[in-house]
Each structure stands twice: as C-alpha cells, then as structure tokens.
C-alpha atoms as a PDB file:
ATOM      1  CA  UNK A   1       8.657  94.274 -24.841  1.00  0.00           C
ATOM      2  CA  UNK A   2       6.513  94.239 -27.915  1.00  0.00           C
ATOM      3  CA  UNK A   3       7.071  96.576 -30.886  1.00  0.00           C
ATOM      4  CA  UNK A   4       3.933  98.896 -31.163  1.00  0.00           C
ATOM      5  CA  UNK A   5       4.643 100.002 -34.570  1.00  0.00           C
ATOM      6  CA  UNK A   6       5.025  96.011 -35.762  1.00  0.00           C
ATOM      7  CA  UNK A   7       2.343  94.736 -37.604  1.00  0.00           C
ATOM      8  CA  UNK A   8       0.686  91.664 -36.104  1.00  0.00           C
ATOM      9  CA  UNK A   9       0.300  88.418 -38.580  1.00  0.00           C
ATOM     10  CA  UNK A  10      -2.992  86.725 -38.386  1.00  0.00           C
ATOM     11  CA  UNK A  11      -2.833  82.569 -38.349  1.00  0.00           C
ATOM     12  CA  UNK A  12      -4.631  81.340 -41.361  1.00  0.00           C
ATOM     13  CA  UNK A  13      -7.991  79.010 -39.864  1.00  0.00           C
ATOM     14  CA  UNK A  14      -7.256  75.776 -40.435  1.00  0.00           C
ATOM     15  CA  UNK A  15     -10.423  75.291 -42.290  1.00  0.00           C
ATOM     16  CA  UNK A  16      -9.429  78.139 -44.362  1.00  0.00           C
ATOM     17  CA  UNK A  17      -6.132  76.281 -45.346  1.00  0.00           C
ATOM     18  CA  UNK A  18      -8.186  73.008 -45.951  1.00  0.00           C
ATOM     19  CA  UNK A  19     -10.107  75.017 -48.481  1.00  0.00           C
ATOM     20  CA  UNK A  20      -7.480  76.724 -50.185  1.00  0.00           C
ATOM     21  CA  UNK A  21      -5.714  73.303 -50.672  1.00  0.00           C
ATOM     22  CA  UNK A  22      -8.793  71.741 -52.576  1.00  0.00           C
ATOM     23  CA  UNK A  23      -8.651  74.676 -54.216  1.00  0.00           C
ATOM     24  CA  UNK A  24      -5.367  74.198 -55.625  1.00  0.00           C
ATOM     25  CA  UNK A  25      -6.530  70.267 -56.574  1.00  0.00           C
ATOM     26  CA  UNK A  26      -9.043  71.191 -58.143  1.00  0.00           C
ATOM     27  CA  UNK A  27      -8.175  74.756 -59.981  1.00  0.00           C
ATOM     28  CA  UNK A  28      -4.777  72.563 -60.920  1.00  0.00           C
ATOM     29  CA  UNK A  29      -6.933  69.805 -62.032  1.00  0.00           C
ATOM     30  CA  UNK A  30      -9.001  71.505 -64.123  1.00  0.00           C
ATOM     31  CA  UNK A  31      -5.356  73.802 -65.596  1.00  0.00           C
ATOM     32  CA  UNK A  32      -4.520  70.515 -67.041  1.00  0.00           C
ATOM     33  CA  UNK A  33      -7.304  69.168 -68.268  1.00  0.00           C
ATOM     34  CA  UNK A  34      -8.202  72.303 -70.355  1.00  0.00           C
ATOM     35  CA  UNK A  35      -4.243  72.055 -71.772  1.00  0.00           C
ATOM     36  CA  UNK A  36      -5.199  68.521 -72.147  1.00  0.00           C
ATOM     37  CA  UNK A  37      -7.896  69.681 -74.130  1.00  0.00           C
ATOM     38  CA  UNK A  38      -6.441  72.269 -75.924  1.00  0.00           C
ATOM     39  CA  UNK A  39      -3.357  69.895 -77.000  1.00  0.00           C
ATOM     40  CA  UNK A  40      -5.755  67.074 -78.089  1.00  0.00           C
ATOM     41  CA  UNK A  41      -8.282  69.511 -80.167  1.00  0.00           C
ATOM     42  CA  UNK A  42      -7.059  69.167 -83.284  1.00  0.00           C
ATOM     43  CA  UNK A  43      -6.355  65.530 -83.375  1.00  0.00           C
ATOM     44  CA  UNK A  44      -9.994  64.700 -82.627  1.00  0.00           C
ATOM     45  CA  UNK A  45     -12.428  63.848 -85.738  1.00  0.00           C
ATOM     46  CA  UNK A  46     -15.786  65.208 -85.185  1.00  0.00           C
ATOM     47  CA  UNK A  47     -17.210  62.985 -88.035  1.00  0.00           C
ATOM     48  CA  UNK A  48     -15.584  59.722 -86.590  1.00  0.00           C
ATOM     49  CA  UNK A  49     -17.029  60.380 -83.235  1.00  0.00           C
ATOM     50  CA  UNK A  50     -20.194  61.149 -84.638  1.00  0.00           C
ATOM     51  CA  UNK A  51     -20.492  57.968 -86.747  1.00  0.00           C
ATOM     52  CA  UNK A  52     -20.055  56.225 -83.382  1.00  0.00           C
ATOM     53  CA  UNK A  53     -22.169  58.108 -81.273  1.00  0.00           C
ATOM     54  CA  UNK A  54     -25.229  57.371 -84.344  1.00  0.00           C
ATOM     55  CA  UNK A  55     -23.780  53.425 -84.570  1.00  0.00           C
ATOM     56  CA  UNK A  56     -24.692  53.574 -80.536  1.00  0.00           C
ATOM     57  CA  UNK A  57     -28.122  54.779 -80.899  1.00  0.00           C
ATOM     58  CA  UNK A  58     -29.262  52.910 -83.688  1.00  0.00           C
ATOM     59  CA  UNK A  59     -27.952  50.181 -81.892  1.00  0.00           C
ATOM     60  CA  UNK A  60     -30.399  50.838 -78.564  1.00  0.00           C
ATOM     61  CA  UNK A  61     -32.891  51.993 -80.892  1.00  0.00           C
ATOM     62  CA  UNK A  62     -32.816  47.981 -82.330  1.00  0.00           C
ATOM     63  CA  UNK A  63     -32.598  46.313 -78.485  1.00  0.00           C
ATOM     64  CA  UNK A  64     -36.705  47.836 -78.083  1.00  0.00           C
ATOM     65  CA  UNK A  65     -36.045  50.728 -75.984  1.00  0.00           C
ATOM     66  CA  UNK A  66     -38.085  53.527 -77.068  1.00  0.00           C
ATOM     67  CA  UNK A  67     -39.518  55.765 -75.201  1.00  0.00           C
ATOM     68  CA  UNK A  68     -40.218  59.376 -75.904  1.00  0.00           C
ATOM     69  CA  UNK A  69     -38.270  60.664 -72.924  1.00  0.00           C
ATOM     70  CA  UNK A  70     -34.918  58.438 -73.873  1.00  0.00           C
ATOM     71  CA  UNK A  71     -35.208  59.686 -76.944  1.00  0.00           C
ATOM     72  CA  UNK A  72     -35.478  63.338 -76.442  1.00  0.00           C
ATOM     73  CA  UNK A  73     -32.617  62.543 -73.993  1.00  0.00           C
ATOM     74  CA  UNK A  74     -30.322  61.116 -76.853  1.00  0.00           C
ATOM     75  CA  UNK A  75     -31.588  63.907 -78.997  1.00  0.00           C
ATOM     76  CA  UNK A  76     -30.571  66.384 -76.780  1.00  0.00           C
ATOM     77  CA  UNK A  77     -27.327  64.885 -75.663  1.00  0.00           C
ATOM     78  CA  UNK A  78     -26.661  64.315 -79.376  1.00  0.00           C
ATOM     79  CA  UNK A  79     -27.058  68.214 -80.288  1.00  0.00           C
ATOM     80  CA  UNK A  80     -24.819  68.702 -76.419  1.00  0.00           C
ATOM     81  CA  UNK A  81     -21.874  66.456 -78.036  1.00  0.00           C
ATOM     82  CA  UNK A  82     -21.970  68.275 -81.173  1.00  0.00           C
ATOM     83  CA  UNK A  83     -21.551  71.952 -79.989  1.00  0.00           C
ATOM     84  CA  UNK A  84     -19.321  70.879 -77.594  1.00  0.00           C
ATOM     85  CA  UNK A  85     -16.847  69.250 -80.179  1.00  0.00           C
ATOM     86  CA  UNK A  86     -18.142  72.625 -82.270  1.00  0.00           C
ATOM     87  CA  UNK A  87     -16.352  75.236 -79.593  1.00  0.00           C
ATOM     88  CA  UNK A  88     -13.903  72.679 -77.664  1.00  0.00           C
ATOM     89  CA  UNK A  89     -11.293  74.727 -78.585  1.00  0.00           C
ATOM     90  CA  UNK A  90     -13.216  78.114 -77.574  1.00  0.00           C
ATOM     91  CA  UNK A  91     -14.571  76.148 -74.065  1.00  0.00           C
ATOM     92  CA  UNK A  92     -11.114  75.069 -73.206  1.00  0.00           C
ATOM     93  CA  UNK A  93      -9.147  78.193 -74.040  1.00  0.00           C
ATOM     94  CA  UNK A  94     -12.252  79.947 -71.616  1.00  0.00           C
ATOM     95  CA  UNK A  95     -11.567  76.955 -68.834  1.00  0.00           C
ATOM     96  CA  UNK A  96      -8.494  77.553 -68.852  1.00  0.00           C
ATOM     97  CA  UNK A  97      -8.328  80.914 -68.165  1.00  0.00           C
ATOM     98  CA  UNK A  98     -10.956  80.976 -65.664  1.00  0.00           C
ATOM     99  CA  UNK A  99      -9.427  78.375 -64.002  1.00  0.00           C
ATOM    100  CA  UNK A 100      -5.730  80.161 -63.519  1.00  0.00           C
ATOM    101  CA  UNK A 101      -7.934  82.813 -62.557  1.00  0.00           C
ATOM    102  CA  UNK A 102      -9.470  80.575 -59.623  1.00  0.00           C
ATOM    103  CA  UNK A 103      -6.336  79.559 -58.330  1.00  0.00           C
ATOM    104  CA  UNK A 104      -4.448  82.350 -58.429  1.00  0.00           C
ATOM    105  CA  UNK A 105      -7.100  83.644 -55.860  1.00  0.00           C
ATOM    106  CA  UNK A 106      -6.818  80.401 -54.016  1.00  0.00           C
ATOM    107  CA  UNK A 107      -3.153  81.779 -53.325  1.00  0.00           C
ATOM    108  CA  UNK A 108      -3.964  85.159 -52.716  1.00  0.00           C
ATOM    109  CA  UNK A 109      -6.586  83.962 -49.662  1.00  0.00           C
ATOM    110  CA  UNK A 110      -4.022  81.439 -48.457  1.00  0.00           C
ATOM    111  CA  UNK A 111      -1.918  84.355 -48.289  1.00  0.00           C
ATOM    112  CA  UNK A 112      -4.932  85.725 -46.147  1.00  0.00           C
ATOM    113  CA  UNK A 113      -5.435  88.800 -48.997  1.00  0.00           C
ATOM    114  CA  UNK A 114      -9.448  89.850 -49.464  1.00  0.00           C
ATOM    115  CA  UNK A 115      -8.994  90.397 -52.941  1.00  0.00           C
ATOM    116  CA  UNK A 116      -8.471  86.849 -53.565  1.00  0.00           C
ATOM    117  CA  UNK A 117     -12.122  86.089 -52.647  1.00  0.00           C
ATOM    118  CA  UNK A 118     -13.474  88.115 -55.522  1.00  0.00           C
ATOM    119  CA  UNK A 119     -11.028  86.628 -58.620  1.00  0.00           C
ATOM    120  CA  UNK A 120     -12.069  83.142 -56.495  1.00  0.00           C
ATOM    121  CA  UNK A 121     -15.624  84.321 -57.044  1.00  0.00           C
ATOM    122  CA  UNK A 122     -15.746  86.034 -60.263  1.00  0.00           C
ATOM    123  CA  UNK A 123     -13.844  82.908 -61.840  1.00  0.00           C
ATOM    124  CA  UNK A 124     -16.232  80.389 -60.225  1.00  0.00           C
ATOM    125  CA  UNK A 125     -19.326  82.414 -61.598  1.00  0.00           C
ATOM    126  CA  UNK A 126     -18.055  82.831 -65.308  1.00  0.00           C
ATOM    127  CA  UNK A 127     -17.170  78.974 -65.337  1.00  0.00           C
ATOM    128  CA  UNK A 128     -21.479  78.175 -64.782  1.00  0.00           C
ATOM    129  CA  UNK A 129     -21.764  80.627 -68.088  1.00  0.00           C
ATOM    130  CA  UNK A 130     -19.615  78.953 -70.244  1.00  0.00           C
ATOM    131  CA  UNK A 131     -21.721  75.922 -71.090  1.00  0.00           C
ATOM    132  CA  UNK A 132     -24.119  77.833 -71.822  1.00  0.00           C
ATOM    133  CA  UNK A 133     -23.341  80.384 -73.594  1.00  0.00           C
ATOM    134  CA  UNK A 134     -20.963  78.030 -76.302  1.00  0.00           C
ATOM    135  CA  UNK A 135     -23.437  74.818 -76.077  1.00  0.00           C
ATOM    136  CA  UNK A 136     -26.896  76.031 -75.510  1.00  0.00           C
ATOM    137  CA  UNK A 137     -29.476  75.249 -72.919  1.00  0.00           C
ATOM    138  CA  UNK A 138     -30.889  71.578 -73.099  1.00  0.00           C
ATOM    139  CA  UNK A 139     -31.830  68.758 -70.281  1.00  0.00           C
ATOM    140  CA  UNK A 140     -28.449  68.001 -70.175  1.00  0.00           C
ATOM    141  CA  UNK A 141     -26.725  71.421 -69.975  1.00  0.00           C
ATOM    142  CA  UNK A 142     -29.046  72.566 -67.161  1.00  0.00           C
ATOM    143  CA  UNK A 143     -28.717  69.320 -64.842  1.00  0.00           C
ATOM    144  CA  UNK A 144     -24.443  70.181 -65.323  1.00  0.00           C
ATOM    145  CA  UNK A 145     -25.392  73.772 -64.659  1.00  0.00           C
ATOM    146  CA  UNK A 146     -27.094  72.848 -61.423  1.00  0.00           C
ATOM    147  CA  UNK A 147     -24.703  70.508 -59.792  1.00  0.00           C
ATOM    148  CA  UNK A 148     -21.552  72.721 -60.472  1.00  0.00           C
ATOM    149  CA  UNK A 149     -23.571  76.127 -59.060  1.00  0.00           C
ATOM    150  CA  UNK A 150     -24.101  73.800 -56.450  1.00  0.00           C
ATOM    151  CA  UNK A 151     -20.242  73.073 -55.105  1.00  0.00           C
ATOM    152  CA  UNK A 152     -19.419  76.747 -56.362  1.00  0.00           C
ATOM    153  CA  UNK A 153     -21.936  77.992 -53.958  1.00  0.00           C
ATOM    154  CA  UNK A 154     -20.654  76.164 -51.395  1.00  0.00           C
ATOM    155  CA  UNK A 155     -16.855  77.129 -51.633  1.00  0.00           C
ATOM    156  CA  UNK A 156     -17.689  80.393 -52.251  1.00  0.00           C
ATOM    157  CA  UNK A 157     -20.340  80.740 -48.921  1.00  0.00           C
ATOM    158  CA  UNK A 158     -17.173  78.881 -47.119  1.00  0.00           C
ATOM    159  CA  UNK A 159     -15.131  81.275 -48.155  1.00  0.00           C
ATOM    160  CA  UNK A 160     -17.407  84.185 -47.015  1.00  0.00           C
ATOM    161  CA  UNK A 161     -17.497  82.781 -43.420  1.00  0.00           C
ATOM    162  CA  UNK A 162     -13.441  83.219 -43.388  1.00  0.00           C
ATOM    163  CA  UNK A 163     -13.294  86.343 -44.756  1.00  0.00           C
ATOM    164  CA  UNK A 164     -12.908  87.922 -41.386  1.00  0.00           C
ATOM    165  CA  UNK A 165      -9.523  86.455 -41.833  1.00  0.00           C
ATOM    166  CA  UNK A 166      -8.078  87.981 -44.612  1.00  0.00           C
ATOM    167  CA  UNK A 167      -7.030  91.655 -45.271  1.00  0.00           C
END
C-alpha cells in the first residue's frame, strides 16, 4: 500500500537530461576559457599583436585586394580586436560569472527545480550584452550577436517546452 502523505518524484525527460548535459559542456567550457583568459591577460602585449595584425593588412593591402567592403571589414575588425584586448580582462571576469551562473541553473533543472530556468535564462541573455556593451556595435559584433541569440534562443525555447517538468 502506497504512502499518501509521500511525495511522488517526477523522472527527468530524457531530452531534458540531454540538454542539461550540453549544458554542463558548454557552461564548463566556457568556465575555463574565461580563467584561461583571465590567467593569460596580463601576459598578452597589445602593441605586439597590433604590429602584427597592421604587418597582415598591409600585407593584403600589397597582394591587389582592395575593395571598399574588405576594407571597412578590416577596419572594423581592427577597432573589434582593439577594444576587445582594451576590456579582456573586464569581458572575461563578466564571462565568467555569467557562465557559473548558467550552469549552476543547468544543475538546478537537472535537479528538476523551476528556478533554474530563470538563472539559465537571465545568464544566457546578459552573455548577448556583453559584446556590446565593452566592444561596441560594428559588422562584426552584430553578425556574433546574431548567431549566439540564435543557439540561446533555442536552449532556452527547449527548455520552456520541459518546464512542465520541473517544480
């Protein structure tokens, strides 16, 4: 005879655990690459990196490629590599956090818990700011911008579908 006062467990989707497990690949991939980052941040130097990057267009400037839009694209990627190196150390300390933030509601819906949904979706849509907001909008920024709100859309519309699931 069954307890009536015993809670019943719900059985995490299987779908639900597939997601949840990419989750944790990619929230843990991106953990270490913004410690990466961070640990690496000071070594880098910006002038070096910038004397290459010029050597490199001056270089398909003199094989007779020009072309207005190539240029404004090395222009813009040019300014995009600068900021970047600029705030690396603001973008990965903002990464990072965003990114524990991500999986720690990755657990929390494997652990079928609601709430987890919301850090999971909150995290995911402060990630698409940060480009933007430390680097600026250019050609290059945007077309980033897009793909990414693309796959966070996605997991986070997955996730949706399963929160009947969770508590």
């Amino acid at each position: 005879m069954e307890n009536p006062f015993e809670e019943k467990q719900m059985k995490r989707p299987t779908f639900l655990t597939v997601l949840c497990i990419l989750t944790f690949i990619g929230s843990g991939w991106g953990i270490l690459s913004e410690l990466f980052s961070l640990i690496t941040a000071g070594m880098m130097n910006q002038s070096v990196q910038m004397e290459q990057y010029s050597q490199a267009m001056d270089q398909l400037a003199d094989s007779g490629v020009s072309s207005s839009f190539l240029s404004g694209l090395l222009s813009s990627s040019q300014e995009v590599i600068q900021a970047s190196m600029m705030y690396r150390t603001q973008i990965a300390v903002c990464g990072l956090i965003l990114s524990v933030i991500s999986l720690i509601g990755a657990v929390l819906m494997f652990r079928l818990k609601r709430i987890g949904f919301y850090f999971y979706t909150a995290a995911q849509v402060l990630m698409l700011g940060i480009t933007p907001i430390f680097i600026g909008f250019s050609l290059i920024t945007i077309t980033s911008l897009i793909f990414s709100a693309i796959f966070a859309l996605l997991f986070i519309i997955l996730y949706a579908v399963n929160l009947k699931y969770m508590k």
